[in-house]
C-alpha atoms as a PDB file:
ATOM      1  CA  UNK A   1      84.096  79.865  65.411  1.00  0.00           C
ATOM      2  CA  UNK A   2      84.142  84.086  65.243  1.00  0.00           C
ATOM      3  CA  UNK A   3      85.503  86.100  67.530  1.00  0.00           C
ATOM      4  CA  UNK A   4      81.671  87.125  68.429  1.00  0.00           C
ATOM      5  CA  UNK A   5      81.428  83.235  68.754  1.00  0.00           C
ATOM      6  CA  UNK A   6      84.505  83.623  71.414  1.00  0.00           C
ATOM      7  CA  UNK A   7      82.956  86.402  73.137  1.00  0.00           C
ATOM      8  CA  UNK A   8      79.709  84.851  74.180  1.00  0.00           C
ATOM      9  CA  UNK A   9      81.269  81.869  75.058  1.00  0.00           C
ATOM     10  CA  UNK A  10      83.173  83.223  77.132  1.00  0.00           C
ATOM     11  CA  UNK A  11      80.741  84.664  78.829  1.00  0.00           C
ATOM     12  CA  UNK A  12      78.285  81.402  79.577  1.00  0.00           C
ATOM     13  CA  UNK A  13      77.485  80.993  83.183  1.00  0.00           C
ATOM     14  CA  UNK A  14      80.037  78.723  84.964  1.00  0.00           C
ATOM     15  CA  UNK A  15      77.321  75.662  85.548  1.00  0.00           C
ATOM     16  CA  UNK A  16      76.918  75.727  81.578  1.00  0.00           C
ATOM     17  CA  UNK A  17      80.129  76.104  80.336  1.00  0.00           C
ATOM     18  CA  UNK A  18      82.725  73.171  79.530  1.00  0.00           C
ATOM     19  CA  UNK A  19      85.765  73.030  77.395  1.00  0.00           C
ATOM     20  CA  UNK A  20      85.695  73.720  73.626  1.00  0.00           C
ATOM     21  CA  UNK A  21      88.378  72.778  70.949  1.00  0.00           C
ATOM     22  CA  UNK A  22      88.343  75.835  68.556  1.00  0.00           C
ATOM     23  CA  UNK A  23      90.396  74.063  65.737  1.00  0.00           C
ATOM     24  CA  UNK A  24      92.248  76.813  63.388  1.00  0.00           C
ATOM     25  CA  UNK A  25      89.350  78.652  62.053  1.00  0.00           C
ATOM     26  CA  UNK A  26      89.856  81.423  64.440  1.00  0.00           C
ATOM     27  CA  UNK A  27      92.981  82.102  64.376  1.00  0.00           C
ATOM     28  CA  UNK A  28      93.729  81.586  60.549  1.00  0.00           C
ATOM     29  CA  UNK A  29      95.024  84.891  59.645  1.00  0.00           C
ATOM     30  CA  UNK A  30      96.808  85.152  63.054  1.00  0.00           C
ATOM     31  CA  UNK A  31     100.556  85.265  62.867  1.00  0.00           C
ATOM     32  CA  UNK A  32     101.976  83.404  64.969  1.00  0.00           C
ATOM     33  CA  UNK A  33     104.929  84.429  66.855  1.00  0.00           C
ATOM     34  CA  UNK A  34     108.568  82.804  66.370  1.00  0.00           C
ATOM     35  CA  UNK A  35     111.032  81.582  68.648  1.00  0.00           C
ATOM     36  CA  UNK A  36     113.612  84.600  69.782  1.00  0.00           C
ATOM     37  CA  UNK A  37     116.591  84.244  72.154  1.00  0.00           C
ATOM     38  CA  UNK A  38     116.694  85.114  75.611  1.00  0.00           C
ATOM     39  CA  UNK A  39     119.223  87.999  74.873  1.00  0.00           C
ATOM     40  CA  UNK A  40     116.416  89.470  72.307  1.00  0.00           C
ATOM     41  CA  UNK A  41     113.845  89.341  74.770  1.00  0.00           C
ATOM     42  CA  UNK A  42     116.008  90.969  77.573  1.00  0.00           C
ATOM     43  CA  UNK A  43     116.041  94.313  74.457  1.00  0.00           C
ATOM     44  CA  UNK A  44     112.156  93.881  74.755  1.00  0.00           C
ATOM     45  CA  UNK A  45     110.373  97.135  76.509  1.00  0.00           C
ATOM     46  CA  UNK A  46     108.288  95.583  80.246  1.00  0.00           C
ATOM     47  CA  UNK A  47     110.001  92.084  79.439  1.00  0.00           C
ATOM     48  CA  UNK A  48     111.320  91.287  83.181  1.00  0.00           C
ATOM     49  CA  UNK A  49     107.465  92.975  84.864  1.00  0.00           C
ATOM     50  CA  UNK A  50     105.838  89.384  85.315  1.00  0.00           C
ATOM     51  CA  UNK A  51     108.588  86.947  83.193  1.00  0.00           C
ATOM     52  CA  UNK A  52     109.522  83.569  84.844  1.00  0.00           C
ATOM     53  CA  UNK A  53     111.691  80.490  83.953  1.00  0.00           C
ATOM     54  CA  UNK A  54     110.094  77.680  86.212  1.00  0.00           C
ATOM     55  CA  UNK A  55     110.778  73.920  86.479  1.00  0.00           C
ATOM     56  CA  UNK A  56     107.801  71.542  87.114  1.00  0.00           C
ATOM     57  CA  UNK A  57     105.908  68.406  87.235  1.00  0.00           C
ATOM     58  CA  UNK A  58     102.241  67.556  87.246  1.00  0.00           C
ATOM     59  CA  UNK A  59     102.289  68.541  91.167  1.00  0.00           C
ATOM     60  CA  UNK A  60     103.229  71.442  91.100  1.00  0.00           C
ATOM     61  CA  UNK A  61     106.558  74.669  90.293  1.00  0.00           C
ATOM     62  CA  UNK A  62     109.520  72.666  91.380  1.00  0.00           C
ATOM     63  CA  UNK A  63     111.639  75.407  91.003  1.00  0.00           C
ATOM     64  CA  UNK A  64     112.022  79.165  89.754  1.00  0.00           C
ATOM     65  CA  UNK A  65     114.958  81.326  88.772  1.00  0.00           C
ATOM     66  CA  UNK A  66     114.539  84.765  87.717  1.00  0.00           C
ATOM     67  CA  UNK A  67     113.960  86.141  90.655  1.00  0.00           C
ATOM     68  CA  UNK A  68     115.856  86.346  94.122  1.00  0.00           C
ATOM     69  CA  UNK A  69     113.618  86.333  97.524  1.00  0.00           C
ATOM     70  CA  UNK A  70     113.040  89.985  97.428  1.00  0.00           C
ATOM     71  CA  UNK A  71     111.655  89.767  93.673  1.00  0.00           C
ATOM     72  CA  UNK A  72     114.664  91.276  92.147  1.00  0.00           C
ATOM     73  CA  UNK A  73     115.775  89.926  88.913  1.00  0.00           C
ATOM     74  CA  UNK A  74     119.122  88.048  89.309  1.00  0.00           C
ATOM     75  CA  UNK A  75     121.424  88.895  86.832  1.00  0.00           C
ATOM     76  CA  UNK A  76     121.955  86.014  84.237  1.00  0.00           C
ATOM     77  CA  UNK A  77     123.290  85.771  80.973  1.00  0.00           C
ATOM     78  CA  UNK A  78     121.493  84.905  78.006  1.00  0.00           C
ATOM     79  CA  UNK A  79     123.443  81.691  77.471  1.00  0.00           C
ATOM     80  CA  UNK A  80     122.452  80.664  81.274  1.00  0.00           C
ATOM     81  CA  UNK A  81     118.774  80.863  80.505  1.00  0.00           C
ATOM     82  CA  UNK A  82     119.002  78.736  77.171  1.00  0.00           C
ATOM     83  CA  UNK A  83     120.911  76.191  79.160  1.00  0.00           C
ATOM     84  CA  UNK A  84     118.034  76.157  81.693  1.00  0.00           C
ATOM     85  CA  UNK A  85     115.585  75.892  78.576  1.00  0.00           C
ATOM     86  CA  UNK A  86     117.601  72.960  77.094  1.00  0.00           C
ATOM     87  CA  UNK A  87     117.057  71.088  80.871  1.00  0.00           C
ATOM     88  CA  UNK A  88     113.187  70.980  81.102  1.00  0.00           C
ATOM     89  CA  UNK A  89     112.450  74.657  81.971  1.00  0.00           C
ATOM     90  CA  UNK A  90     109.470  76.675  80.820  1.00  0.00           C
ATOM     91  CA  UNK A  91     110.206  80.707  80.092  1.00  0.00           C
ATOM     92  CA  UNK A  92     107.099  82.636  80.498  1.00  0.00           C
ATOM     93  CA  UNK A  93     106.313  85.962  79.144  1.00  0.00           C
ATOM     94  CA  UNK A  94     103.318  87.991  80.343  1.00  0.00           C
ATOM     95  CA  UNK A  95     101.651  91.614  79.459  1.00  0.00           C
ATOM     96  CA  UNK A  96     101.990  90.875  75.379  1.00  0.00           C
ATOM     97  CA  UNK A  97      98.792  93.441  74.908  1.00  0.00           C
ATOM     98  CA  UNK A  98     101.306  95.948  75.442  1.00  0.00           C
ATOM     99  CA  UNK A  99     102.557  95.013  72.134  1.00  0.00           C
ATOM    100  CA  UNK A 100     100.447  96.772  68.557  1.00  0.00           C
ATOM    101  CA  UNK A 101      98.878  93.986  66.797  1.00  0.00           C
ATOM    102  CA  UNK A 102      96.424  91.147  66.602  1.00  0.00           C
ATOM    103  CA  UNK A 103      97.281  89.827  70.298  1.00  0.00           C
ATOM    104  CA  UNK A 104      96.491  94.054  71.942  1.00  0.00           C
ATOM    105  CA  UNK A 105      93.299  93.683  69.100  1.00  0.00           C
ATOM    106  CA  UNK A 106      92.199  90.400  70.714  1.00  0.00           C
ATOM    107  CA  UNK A 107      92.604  91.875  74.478  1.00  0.00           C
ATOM    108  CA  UNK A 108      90.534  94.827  73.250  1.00  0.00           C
ATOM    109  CA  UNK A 109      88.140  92.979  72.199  1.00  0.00           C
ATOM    110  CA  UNK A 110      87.079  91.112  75.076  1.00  0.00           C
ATOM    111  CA  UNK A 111      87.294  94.529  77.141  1.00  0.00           C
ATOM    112  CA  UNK A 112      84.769  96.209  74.743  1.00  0.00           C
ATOM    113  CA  UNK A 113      82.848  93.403  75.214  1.00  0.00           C
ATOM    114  CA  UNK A 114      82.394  94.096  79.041  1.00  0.00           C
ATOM    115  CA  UNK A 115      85.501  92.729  80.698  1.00  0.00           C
ATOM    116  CA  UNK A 116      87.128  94.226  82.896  1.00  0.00           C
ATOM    117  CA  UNK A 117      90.430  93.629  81.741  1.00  0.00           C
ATOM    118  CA  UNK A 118      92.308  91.085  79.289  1.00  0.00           C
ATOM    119  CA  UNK A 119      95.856  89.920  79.176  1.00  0.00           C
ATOM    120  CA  UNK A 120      97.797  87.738  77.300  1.00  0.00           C
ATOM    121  CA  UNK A 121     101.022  85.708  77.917  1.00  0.00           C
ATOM    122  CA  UNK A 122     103.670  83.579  76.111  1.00  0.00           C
ATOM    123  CA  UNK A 123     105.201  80.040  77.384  1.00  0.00           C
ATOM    124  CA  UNK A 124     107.837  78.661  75.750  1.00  0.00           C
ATOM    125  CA  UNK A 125     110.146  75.094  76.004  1.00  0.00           C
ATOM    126  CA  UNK A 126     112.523  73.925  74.241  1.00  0.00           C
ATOM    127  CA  UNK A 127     111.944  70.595  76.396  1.00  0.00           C
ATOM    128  CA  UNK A 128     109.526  70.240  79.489  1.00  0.00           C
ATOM    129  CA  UNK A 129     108.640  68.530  82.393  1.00  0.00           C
ATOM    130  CA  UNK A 130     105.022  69.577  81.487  1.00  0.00           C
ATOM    131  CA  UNK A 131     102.983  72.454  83.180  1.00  0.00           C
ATOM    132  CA  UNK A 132     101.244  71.359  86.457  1.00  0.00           C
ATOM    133  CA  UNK A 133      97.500  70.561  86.955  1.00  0.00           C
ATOM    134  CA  UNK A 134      95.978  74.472  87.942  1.00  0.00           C
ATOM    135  CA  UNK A 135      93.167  76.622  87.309  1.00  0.00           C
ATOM    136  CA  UNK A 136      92.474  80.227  86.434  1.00  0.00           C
ATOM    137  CA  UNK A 137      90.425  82.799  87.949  1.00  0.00           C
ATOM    138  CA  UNK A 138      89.116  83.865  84.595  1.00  0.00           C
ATOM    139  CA  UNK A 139      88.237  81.712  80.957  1.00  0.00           C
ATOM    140  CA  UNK A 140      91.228  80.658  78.955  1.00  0.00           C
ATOM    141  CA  UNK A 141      92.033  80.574  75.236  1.00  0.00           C
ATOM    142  CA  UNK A 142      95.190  78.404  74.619  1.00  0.00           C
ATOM    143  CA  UNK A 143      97.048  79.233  71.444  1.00  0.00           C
ATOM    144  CA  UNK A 144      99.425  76.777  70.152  1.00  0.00           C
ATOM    145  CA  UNK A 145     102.013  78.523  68.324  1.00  0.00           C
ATOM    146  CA  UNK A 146     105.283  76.326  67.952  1.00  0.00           C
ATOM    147  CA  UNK A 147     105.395  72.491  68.513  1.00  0.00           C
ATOM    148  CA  UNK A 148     102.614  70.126  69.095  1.00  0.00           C
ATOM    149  CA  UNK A 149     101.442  70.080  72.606  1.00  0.00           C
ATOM    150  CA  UNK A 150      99.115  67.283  74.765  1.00  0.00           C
ATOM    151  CA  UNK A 151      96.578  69.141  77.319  1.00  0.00           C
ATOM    152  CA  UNK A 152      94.552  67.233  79.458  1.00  0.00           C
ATOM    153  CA  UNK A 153      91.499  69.272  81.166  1.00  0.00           C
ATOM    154  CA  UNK A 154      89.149  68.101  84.267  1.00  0.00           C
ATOM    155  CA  UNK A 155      86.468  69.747  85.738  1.00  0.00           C
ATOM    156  CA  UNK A 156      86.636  72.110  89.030  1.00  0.00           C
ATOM    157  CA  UNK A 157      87.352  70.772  92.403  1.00  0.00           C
ATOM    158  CA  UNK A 158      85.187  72.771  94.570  1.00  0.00           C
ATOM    159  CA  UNK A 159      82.073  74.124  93.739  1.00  0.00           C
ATOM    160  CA  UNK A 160      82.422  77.708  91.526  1.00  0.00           C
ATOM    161  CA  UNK A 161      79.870  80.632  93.474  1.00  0.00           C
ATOM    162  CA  UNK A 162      81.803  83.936  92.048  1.00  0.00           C
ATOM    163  CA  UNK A 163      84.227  85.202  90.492  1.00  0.00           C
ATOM    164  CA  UNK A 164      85.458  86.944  94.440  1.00  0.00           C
ATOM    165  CA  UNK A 165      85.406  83.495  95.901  1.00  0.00           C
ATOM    166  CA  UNK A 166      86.967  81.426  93.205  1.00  0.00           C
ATOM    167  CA  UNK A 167      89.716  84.270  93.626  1.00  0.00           C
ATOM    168  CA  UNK A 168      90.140  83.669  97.114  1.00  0.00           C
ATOM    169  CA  UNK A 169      90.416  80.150  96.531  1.00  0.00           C
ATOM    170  CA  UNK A 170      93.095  80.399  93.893  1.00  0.00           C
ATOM    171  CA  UNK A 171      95.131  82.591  96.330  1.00  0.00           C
ATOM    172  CA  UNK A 172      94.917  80.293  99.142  1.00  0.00           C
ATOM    173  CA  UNK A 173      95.769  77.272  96.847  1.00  0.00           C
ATOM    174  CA  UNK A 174      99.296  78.631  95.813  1.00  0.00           C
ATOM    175  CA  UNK A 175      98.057  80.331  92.591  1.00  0.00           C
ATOM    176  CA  UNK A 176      96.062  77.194  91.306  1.00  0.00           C
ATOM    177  CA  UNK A 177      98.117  74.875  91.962  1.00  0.00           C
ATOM    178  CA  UNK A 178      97.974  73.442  95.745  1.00  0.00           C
ATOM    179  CA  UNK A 179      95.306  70.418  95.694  1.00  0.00           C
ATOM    180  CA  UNK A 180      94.877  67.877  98.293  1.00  0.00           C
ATOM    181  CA  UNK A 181      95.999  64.290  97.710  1.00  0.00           C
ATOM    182  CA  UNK A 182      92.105  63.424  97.401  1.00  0.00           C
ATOM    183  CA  UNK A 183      91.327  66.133  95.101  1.00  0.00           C
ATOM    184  CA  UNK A 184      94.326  64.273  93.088  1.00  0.00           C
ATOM    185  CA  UNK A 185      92.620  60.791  93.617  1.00  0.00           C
ATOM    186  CA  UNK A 186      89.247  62.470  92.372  1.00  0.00           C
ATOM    187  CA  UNK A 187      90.766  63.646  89.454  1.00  0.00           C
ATOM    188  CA  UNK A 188      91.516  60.162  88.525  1.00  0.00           C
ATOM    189  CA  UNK A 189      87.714  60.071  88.309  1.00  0.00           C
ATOM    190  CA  UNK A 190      86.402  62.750  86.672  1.00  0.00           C
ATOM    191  CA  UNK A 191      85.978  63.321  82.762  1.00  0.00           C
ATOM    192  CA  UNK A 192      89.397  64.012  81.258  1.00  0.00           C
ATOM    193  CA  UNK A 193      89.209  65.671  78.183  1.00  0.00           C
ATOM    194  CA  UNK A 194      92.479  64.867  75.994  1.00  0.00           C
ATOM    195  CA  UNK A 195      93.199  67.293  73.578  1.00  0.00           C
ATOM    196  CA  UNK A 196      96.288  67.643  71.498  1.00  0.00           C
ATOM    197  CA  UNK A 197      97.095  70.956  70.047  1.00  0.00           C
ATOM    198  CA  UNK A 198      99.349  72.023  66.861  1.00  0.00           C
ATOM    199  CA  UNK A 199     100.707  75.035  65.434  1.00  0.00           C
ATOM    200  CA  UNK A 200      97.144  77.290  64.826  1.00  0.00           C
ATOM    201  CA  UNK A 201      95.131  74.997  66.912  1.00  0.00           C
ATOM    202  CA  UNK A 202      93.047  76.466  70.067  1.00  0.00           C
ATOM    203  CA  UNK A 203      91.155  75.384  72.796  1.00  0.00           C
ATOM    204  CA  UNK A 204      88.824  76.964  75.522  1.00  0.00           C
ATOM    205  CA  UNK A 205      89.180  76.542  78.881  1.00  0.00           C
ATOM    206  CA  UNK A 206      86.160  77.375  81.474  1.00  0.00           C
ATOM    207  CA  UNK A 207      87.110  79.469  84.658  1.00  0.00           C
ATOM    208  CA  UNK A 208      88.072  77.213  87.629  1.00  0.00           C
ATOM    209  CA  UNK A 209      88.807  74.039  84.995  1.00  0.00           C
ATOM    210  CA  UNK A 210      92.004  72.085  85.442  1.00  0.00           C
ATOM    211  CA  UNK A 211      94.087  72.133  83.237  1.00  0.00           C
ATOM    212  CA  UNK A 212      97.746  70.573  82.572  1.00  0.00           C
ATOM    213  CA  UNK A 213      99.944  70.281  79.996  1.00  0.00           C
ATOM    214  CA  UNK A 214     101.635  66.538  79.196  1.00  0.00           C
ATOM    215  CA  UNK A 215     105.528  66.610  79.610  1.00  0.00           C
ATOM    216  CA  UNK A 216     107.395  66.348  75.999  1.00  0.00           C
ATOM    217  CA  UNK A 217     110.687  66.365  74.168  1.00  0.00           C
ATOM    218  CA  UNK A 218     110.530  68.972  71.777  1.00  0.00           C
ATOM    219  CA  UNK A 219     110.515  72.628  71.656  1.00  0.00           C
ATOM    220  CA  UNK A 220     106.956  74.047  72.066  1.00  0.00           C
ATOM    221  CA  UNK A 221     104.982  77.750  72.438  1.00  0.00           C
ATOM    222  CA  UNK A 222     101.602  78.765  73.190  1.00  0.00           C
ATOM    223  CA  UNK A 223      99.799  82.017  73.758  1.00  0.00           C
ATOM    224  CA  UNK A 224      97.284  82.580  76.472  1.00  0.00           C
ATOM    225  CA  UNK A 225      94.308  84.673  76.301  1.00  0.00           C
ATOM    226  CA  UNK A 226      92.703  85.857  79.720  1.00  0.00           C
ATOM    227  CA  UNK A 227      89.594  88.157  80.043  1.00  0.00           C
ATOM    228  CA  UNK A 228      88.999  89.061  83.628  1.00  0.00           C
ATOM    229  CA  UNK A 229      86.211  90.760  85.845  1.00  0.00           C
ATOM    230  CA  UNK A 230      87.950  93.336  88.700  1.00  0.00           C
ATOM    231  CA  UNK A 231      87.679  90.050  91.089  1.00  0.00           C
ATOM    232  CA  UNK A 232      89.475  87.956  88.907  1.00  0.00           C
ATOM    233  CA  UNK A 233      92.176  90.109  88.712  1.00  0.00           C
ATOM    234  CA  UNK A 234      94.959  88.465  90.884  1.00  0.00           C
ATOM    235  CA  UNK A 235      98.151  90.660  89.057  1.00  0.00           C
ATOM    236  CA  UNK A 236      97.338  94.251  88.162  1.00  0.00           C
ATOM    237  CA  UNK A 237     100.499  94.731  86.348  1.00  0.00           C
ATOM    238  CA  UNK A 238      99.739  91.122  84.337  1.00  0.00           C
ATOM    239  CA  UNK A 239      96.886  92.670  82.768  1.00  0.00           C
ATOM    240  CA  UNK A 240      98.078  96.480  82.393  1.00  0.00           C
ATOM    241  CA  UNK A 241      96.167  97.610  78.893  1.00  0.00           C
END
């Protein structure tokens, strides 16, 4: 697959579309990013706008750190975070198409294309509980950078009308995550597409698909890709261009 490929897929209606492993052909001359300390990202220009360090299980955010009640950034040190990192704890980093390169070429391309907007975010672990079952308001391309790393995808749990509506619903369910304990026992009973990713493998993810990432023991980062219409737009700042 092409990045033209990419484009029109991401653009299928949401009846049509379903998941798609993209192996490494698209991203072969991609660098992929290495791991950097805490303390170097803390030198990095718009790091704290949209970062988290979060704790989870399949459920759901168990806990989150960077930020006090008010949303101001608590004051750690670099050696606090890493500790957090070696104890299960997923960093994320948000609003990479700031940065000049292939990631910023990538976002630009989908807005050419017609999109609205397009950001693109980093998670990294060094060991993980996993990253919850949740869905996006917008189609997903999962980079694996570091690591290997076991996704498991389902279809939606409520029927998909819009891209307004599906917003509305990912609001009121806690950003994607909030399901009822029957929309848990249906996913026990839906197609569950297993797909394990390594360093230059990708995947596509349909808007409104769930996704979840398995818990594991060794250090692992991926890079999302998001294009969104204005009503799938949930953070502003998230996809600043």
């Amino acid at each position: 697959m092409d990045t033209k490929q990419l484009l029109a897929l991401c653009k299928e209606p949401y009846e049509s579309t379903r998941p798609v492993y993209l192996g490494k052909t698209l991203f072969e001359n991609f660098p992929l990013p290495q791991r950097r300390s805490f303390k170097d990202r803390l030198e990095e220009p718009g790091f704290l706008q949209g970062a988290s360090l979060f704790l989870s299980d399949e459920r759901g955010c168990l806990d989150e750190i960077l930020y006090d009640e008010e949303g101001s950034f608590r004051d750690f040190a670099p050696t606090q975070i890493e500790a957090y990192l070696a104890h299960g704890y997923t960093l994320g980093i948000r609003r990479l198409q700031l940065e000049q390169g292939p990631i910023r070429e990538l976002c630009l391309a989908f807005i050419e294309d017609g999109w609205h907007a397009a950001g693109a975010a980093l998670f990294e672990s060094d060991t993980s509980r996993g990253i919850p079952w949740h869905w996006d308001t917008h189609p997903t391309v999962i980079l694996q950078a570091v690591g290997q790393a076991n996704w498991h995808i389902c279809p939606p749990v409520f029927a998909l009308e819009n891209d307004a509506q599906i917003t509305d619903e990912y609001r009121r369910r806690n950003m994607g995550e909030k399901l009822t304990d029957a929309e848990y026992e249906q996913l026990g009973q839906m197609p569950n597409f297993q797909i394990p990713l390594e360093p230059g493998d990708a995947v596509f993810i349909p808007t409104g698909w769930l996704h979840k990432r398995e818990p594991q023991e060794q250090a692992s980062t991926h890079i999302l890709f998001c294009p969104a219409s204005a009503a799938a737009v949930v953070n502003s700042a998230v996809f600043e261009i």
